[in-house]
N, C-alpha and C. Protein backbone atom coordinates (compact mmCIF):
# COMPACT_ATOMS: atom_id res chain seq x y z
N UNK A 1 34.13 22.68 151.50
CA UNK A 1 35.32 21.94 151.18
C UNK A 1 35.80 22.29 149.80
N UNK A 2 34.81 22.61 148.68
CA UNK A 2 35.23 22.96 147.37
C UNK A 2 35.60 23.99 147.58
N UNK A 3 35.37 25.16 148.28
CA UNK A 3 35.99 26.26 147.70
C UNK A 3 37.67 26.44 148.43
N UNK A 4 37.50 25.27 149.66
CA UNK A 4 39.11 25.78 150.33
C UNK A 4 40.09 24.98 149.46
N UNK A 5 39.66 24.31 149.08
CA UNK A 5 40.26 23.40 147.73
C UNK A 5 40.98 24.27 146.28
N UNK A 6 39.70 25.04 146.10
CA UNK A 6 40.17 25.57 145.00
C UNK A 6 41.26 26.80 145.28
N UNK A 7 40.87 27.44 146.46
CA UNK A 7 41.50 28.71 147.07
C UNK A 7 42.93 28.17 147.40
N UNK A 8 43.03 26.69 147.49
CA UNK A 8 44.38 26.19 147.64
C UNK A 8 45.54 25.94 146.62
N UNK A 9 44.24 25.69 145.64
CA UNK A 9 45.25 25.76 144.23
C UNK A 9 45.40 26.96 143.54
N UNK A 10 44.48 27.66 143.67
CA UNK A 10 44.96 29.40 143.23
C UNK A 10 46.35 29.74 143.76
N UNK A 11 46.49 29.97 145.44
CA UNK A 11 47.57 30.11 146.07
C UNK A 11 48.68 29.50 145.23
N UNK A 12 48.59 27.93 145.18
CA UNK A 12 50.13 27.49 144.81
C UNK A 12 50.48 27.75 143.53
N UNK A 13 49.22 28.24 142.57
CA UNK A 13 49.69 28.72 140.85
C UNK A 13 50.37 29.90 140.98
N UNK A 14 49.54 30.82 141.66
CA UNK A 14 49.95 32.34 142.25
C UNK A 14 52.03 32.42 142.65
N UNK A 15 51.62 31.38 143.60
CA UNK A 15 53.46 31.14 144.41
C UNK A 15 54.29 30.74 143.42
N UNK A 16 53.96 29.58 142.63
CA UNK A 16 54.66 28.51 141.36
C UNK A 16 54.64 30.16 140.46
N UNK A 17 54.19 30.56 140.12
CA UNK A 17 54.48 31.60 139.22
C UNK A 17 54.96 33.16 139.12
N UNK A 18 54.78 33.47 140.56
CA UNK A 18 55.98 34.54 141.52
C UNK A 18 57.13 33.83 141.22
N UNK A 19 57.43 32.41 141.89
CA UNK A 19 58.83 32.46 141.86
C UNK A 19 59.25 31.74 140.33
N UNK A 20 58.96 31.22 139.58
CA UNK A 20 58.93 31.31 138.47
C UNK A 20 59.63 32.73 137.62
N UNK A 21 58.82 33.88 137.65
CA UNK A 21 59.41 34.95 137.19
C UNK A 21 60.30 35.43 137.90
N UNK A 22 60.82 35.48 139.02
CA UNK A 22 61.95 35.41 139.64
C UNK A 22 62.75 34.63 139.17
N UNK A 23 63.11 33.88 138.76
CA UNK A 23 64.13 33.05 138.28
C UNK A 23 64.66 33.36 137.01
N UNK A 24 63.56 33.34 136.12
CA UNK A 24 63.55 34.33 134.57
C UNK A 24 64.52 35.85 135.06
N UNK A 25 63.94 36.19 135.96
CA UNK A 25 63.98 37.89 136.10
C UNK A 25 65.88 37.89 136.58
N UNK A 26 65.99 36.32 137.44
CA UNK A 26 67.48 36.58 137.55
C UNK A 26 67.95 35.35 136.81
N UNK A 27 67.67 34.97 135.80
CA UNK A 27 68.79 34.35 134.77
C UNK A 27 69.75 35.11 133.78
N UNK A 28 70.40 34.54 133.61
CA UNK A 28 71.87 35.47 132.66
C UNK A 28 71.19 35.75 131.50
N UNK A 29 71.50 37.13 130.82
CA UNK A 29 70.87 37.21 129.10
C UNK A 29 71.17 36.28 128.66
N UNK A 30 70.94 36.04 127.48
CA UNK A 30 71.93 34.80 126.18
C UNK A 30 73.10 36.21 125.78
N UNK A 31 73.32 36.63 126.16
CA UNK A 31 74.56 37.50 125.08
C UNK A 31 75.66 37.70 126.41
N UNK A 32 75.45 37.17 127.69
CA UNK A 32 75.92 38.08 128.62
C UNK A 32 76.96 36.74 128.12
N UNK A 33 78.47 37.36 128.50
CA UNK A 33 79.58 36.56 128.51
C UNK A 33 79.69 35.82 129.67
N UNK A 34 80.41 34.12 129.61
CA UNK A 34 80.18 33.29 130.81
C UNK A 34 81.38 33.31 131.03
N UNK A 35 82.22 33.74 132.05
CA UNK A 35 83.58 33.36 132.62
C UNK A 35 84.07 32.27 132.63
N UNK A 36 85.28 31.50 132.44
CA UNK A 36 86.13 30.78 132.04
C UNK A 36 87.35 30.56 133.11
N UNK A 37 87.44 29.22 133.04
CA UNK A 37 89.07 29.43 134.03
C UNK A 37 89.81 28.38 133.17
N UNK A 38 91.02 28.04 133.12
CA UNK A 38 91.80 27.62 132.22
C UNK A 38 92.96 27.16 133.35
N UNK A 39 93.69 26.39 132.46
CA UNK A 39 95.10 25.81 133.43
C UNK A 39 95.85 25.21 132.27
N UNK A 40 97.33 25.42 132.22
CA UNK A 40 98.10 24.97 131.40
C UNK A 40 99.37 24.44 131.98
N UNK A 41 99.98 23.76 131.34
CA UNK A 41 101.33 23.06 131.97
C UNK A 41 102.19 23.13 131.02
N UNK A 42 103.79 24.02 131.61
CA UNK A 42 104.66 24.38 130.61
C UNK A 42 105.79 23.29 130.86
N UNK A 43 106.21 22.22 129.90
CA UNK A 43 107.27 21.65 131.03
C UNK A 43 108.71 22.63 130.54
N UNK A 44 109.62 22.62 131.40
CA UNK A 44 110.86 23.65 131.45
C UNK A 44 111.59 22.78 130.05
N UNK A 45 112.94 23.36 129.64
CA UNK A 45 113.86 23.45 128.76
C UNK A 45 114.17 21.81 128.89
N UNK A 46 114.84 21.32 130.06
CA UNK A 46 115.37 20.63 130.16
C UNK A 46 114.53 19.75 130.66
N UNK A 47 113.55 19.41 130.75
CA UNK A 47 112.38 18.18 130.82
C UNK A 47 112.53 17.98 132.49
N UNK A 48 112.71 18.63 133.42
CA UNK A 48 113.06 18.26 134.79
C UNK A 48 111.80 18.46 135.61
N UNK A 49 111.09 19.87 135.35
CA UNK A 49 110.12 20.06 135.89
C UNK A 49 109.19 20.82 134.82
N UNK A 50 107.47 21.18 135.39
CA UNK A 50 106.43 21.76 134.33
C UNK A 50 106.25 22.72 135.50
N UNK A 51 105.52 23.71 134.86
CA UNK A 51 105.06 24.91 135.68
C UNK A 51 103.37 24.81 135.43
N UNK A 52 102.87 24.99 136.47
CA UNK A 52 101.16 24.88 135.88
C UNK A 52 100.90 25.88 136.33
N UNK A 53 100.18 26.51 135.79
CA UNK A 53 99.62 27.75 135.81
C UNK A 53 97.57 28.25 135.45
N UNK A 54 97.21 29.03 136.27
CA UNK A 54 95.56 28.66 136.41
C UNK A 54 94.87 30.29 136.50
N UNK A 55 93.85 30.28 136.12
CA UNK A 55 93.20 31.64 135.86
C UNK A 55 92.07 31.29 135.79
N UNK A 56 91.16 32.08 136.55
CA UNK A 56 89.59 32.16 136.35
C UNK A 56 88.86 31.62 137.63
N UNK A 57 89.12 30.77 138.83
CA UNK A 57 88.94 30.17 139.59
C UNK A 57 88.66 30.72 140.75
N UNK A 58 87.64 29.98 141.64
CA UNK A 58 87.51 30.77 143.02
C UNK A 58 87.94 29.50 144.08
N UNK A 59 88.77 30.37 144.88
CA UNK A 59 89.11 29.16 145.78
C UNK A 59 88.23 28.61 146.63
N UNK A 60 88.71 27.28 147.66
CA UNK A 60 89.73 26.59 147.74
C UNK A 60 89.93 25.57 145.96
N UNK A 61 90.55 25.07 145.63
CA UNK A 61 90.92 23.95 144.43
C UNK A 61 91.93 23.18 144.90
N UNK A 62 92.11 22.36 144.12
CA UNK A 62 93.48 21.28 144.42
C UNK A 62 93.50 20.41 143.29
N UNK A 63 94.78 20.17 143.41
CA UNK A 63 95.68 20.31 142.13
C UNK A 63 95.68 18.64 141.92
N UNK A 64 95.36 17.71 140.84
CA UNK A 64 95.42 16.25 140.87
C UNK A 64 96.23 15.83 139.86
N UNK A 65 96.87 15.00 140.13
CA UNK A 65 98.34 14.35 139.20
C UNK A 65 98.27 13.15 138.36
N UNK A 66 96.47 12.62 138.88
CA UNK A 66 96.34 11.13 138.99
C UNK A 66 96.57 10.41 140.07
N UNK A 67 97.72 10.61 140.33
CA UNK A 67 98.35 10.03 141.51
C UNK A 67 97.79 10.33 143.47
N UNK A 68 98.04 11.79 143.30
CA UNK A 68 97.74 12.69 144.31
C UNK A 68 96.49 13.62 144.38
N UNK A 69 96.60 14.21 145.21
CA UNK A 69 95.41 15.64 144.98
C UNK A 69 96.00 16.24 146.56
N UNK A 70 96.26 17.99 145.90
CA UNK A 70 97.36 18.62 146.82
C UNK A 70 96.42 19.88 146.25
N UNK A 71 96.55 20.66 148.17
CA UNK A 71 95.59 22.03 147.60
C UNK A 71 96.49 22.99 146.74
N UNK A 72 95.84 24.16 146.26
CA UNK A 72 96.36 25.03 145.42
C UNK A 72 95.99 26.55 146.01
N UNK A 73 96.97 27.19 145.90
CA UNK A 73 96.61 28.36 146.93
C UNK A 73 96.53 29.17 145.51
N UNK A 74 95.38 29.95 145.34
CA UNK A 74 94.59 30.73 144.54
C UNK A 74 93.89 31.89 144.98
N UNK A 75 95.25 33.11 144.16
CA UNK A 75 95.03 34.31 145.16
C UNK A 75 93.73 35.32 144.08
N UNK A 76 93.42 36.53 145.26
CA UNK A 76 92.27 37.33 145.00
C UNK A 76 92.06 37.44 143.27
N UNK A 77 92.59 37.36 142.62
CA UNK A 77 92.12 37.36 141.01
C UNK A 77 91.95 36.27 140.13
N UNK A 78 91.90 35.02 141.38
CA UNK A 78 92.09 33.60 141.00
C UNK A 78 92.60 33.16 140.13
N UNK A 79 93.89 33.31 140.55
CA UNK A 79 95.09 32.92 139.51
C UNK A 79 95.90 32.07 140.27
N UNK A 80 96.42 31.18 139.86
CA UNK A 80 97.63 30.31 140.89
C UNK A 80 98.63 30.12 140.09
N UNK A 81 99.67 29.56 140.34
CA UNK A 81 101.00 29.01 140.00
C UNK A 81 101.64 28.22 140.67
N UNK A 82 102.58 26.67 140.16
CA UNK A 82 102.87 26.15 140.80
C UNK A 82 103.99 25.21 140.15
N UNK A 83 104.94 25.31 140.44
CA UNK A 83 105.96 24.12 139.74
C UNK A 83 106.53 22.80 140.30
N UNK A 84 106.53 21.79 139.28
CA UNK A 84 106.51 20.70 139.95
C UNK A 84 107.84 19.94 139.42
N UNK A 85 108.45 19.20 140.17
CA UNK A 85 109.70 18.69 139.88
C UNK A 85 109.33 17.43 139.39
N UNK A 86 108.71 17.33 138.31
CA UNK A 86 108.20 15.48 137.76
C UNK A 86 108.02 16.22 136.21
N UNK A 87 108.13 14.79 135.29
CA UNK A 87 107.87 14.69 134.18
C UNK A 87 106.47 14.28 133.50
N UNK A 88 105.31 14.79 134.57
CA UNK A 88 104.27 14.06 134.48
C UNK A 88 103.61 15.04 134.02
N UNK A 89 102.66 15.52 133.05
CA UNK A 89 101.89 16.70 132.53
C UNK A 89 100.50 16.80 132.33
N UNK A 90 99.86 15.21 133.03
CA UNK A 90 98.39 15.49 133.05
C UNK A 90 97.99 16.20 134.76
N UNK A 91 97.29 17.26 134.53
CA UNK A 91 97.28 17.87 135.77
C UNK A 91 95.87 17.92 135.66
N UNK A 92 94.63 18.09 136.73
CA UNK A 92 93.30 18.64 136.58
C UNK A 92 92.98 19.13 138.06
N UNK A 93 92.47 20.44 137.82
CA UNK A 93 92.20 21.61 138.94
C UNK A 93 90.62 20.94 138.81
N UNK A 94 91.05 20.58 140.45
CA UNK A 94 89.12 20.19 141.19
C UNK A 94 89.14 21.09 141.97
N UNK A 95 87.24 21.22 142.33
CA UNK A 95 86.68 21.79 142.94
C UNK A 95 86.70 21.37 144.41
N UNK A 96 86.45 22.46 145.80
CA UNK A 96 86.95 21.44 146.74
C UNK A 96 85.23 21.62 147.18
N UNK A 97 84.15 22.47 146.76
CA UNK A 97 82.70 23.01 147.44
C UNK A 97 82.24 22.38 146.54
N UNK A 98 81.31 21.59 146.68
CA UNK A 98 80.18 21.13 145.33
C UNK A 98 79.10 22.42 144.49
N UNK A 99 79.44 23.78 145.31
CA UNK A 99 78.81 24.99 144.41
C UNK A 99 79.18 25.75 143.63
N UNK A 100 80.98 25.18 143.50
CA UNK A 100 81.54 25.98 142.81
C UNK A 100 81.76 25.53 141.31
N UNK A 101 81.68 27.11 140.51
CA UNK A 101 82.04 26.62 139.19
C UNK A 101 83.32 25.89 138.45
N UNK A 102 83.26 25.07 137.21
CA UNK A 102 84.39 24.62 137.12
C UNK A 102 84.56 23.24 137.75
N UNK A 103 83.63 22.49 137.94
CA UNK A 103 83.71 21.66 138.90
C UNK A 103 85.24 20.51 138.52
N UNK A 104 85.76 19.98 137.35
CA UNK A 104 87.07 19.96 136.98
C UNK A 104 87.30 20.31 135.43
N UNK A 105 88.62 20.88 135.70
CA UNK A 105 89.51 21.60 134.36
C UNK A 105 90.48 21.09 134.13
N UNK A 106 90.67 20.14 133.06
CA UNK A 106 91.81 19.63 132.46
C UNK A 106 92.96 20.46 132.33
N UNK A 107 93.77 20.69 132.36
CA UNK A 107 95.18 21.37 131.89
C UNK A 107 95.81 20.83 131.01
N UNK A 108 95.93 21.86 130.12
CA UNK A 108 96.63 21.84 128.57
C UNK A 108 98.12 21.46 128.82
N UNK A 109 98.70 21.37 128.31
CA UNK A 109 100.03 21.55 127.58
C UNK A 109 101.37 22.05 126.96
N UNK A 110 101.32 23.48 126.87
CA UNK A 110 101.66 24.23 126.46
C UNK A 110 103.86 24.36 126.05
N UNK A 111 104.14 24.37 125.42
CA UNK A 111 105.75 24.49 124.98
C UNK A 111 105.84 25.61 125.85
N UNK A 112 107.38 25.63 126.34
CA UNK A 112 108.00 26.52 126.46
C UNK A 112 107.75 27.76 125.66
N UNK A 113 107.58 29.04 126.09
CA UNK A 113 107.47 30.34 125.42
C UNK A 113 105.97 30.47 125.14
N UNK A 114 105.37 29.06 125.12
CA UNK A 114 103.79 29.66 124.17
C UNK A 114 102.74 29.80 125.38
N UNK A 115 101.57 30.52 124.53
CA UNK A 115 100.60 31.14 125.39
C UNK A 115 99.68 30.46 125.49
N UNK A 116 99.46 29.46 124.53
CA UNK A 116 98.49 28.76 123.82
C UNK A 116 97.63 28.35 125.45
N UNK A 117 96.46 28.59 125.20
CA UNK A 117 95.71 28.23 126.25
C UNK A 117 95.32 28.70 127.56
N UNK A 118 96.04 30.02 127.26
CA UNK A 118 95.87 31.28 128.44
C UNK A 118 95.28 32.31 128.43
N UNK A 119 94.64 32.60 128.85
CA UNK A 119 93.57 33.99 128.39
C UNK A 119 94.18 35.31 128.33
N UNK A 120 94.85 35.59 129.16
CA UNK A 120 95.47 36.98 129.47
C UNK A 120 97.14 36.60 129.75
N UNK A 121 97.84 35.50 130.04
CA UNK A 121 99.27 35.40 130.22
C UNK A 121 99.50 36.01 131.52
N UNK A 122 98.66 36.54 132.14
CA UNK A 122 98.65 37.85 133.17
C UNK A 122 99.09 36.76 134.32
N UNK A 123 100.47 37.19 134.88
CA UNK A 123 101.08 35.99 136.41
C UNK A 123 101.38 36.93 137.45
N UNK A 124 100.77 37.82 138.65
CA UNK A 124 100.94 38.69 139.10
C UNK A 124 102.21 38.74 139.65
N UNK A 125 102.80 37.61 139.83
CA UNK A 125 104.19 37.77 140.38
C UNK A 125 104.79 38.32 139.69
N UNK A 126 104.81 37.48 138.13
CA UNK A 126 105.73 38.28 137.08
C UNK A 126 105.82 39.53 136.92
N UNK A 127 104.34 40.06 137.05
CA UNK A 127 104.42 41.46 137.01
C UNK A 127 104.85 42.26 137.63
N UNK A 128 104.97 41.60 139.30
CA UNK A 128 105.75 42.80 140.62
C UNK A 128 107.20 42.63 140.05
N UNK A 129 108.00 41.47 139.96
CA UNK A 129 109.16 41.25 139.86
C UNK A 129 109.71 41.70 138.46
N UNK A 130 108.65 42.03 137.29
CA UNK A 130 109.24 42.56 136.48
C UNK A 130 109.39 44.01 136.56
N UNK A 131 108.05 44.98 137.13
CA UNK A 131 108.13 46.29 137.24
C UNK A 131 109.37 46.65 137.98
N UNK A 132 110.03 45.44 138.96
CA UNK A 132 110.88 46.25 139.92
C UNK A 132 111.97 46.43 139.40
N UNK A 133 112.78 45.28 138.58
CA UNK A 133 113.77 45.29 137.87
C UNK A 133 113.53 45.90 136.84
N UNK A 134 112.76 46.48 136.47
CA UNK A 134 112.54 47.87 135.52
C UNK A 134 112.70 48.71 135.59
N UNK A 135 112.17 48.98 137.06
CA UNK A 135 112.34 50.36 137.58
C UNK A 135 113.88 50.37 138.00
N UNK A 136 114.46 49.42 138.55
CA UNK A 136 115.79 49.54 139.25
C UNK A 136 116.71 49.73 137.82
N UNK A 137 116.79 49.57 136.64
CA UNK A 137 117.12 49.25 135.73
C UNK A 137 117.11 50.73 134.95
N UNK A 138 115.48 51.31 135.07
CA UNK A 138 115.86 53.18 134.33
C UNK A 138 116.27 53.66 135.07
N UNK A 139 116.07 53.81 136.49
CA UNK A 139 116.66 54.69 137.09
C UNK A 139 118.08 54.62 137.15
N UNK A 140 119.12 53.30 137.57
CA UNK A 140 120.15 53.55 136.96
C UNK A 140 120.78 53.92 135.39
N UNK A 141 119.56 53.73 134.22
CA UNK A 141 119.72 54.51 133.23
C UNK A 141 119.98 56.24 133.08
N UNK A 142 118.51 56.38 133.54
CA UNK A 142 118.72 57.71 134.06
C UNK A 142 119.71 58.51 135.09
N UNK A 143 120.20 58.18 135.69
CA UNK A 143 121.57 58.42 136.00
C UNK A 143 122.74 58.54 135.33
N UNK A 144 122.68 57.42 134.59
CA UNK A 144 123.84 57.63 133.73
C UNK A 144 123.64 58.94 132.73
N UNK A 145 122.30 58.93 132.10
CA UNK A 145 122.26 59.82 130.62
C UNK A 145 120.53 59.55 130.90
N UNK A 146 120.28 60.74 130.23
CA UNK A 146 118.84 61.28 129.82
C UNK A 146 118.46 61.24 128.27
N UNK A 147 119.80 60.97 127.89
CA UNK A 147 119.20 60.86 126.22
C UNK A 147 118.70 59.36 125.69
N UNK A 148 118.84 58.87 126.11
CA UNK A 148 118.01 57.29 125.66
C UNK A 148 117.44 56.31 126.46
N UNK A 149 116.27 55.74 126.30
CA UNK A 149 115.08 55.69 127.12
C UNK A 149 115.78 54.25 127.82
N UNK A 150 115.55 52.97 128.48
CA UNK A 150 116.18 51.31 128.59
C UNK A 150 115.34 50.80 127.80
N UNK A 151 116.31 49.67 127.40
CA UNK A 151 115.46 48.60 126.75
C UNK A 151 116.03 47.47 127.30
N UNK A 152 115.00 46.12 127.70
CA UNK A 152 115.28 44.68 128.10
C UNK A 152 116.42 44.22 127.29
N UNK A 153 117.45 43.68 127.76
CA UNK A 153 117.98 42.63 126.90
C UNK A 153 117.63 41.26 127.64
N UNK A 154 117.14 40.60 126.42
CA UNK A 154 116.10 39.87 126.49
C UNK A 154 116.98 38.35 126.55
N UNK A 155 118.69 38.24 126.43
CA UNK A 155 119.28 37.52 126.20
C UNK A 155 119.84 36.75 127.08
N UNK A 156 119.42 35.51 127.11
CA UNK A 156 120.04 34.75 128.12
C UNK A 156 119.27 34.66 129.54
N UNK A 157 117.77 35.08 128.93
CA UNK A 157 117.14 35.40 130.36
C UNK A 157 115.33 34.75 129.88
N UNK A 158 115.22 33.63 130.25
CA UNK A 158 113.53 33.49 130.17
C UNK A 158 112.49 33.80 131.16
N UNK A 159 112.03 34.66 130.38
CA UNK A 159 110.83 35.22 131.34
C UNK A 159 109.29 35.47 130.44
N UNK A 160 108.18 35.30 131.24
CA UNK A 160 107.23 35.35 130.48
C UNK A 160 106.60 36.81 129.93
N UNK A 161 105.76 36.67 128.93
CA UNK A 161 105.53 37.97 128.50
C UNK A 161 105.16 39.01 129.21
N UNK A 162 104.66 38.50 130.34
CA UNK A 162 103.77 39.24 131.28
C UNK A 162 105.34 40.57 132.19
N UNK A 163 106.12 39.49 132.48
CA UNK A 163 107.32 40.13 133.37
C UNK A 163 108.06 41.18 132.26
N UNK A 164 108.36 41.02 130.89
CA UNK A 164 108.93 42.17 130.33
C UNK A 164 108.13 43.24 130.11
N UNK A 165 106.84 42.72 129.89
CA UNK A 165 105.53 44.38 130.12
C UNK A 165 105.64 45.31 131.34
N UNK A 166 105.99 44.05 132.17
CA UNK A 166 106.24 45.22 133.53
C UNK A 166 107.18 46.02 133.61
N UNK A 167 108.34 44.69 133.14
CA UNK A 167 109.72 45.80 133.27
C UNK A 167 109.78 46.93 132.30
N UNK A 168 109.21 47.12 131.03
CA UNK A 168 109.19 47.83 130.37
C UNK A 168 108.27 49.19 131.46
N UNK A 169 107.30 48.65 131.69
CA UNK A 169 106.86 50.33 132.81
C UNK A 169 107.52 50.18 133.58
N UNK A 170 108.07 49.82 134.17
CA UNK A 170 108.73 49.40 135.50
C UNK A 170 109.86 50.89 135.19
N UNK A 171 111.15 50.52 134.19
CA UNK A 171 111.66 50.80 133.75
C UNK A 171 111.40 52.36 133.29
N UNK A 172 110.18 52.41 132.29
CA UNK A 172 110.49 54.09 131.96
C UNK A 172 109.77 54.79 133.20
N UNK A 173 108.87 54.28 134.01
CA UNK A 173 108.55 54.87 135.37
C UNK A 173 110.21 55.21 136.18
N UNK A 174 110.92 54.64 136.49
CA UNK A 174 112.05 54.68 137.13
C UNK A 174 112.80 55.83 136.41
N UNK A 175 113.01 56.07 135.03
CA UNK A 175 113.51 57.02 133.85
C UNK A 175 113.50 57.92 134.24
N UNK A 176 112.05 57.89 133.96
CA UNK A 176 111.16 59.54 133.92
C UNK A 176 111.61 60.40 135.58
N UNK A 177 110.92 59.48 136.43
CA UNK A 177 111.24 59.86 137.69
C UNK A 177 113.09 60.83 138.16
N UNK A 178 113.76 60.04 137.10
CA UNK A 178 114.68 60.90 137.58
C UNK A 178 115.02 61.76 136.65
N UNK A 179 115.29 61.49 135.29
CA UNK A 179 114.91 62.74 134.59
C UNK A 179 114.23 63.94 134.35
N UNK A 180 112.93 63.15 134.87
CA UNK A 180 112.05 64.64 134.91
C UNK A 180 112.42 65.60 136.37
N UNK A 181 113.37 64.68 137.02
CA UNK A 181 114.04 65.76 138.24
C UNK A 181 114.78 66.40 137.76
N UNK A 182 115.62 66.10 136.81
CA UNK A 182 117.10 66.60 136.78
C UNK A 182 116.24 67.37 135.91
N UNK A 183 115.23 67.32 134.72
CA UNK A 183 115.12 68.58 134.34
C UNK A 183 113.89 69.71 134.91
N UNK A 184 114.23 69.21 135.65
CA UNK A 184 112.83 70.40 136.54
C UNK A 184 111.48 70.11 136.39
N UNK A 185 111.44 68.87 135.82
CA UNK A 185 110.17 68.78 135.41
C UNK A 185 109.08 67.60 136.77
């Protein structure tokens, strides 16, 4: 009886300390960087509606007002966007799986124009819809004349930083393309 005893507790030190170093062996360094998701709320010019905006997240989430809780469609780079016709600006992105990270994220605040609280500004829409009117924009440049490159006029038109980066490639992509036809290139 003593020795199946002891042969029993060998085993479970043996097991307790396999998986033990397994756990060590897959924990994060201390230096490794921990991912982040963020959410901010811009309200518009005229106080009518806020735009909330979200980065870092894996779906499903949903979006809470206090009031409500409404899902949030959060595409492949887990980013969302969403505008709301209320004057209300406390927003918090919940989790809808109890395994997921982030379990809730307050949403900031943010003025009109500012970044404050966004990691990258990066809104993939902005970016298709700016490259296109960029591109549509040199290439009718380039048509006209080859001697000067487009530039945004930036006037009378709000858009976030993300959409004039595009249009700016958007734009000398569209340029080049026809210039470098017309000159053989």
């Amino acid at each position: 009886m003593h020795r199946h005893t002891r042969r029993s507790v060998i085993t479970a030190l043996l097991a307790s300390s396999f998986a033990l170093s397994g756990a060590v062996a897959l924990a994060p360094s201390a230096g490794a960087a921990v991912p982040t998701a963020s959410c901010t709320v811009t309200p518009n010019a005229n106080g009518t509606s806020v735009t909330i905006r979200g980065e870092g997240f894996t779906a499903p989430r949903n979006l809470n007002d206090g009031e409500s809780t409404v899902p949030l469609s959060v595409d492949a780079n887990g980013n969302f966007q969403v505008t709301r016709f209320q004057k209300n600006v406390d927003y918090t992105v919940l989790a809808v799986n109890e395994d997921q990270n982030f379990t809730f994220v307050n949403c900031q605040v943010v003025k009109s124009g500012d970044s404050t609280g966004t990691t990258t500004g990066h809104n993939p829409r902005d970016d298709r819809r700016g490259y296109g009117d960029g591109y549509r924009a040199g290439r009718s440049a380039g048509q006209k004349s080859c001697d000067e490159t487009p530039t945004p006029d930036k006037s009378g038109q709000q858009h976030s930083d993300a959409y004039w980066k595009a249009w700016q490639r958007g734009a000398d992509a569209g340029f080049n393309q026809i210039c470098n036809s017309r000159n053989g290139g």
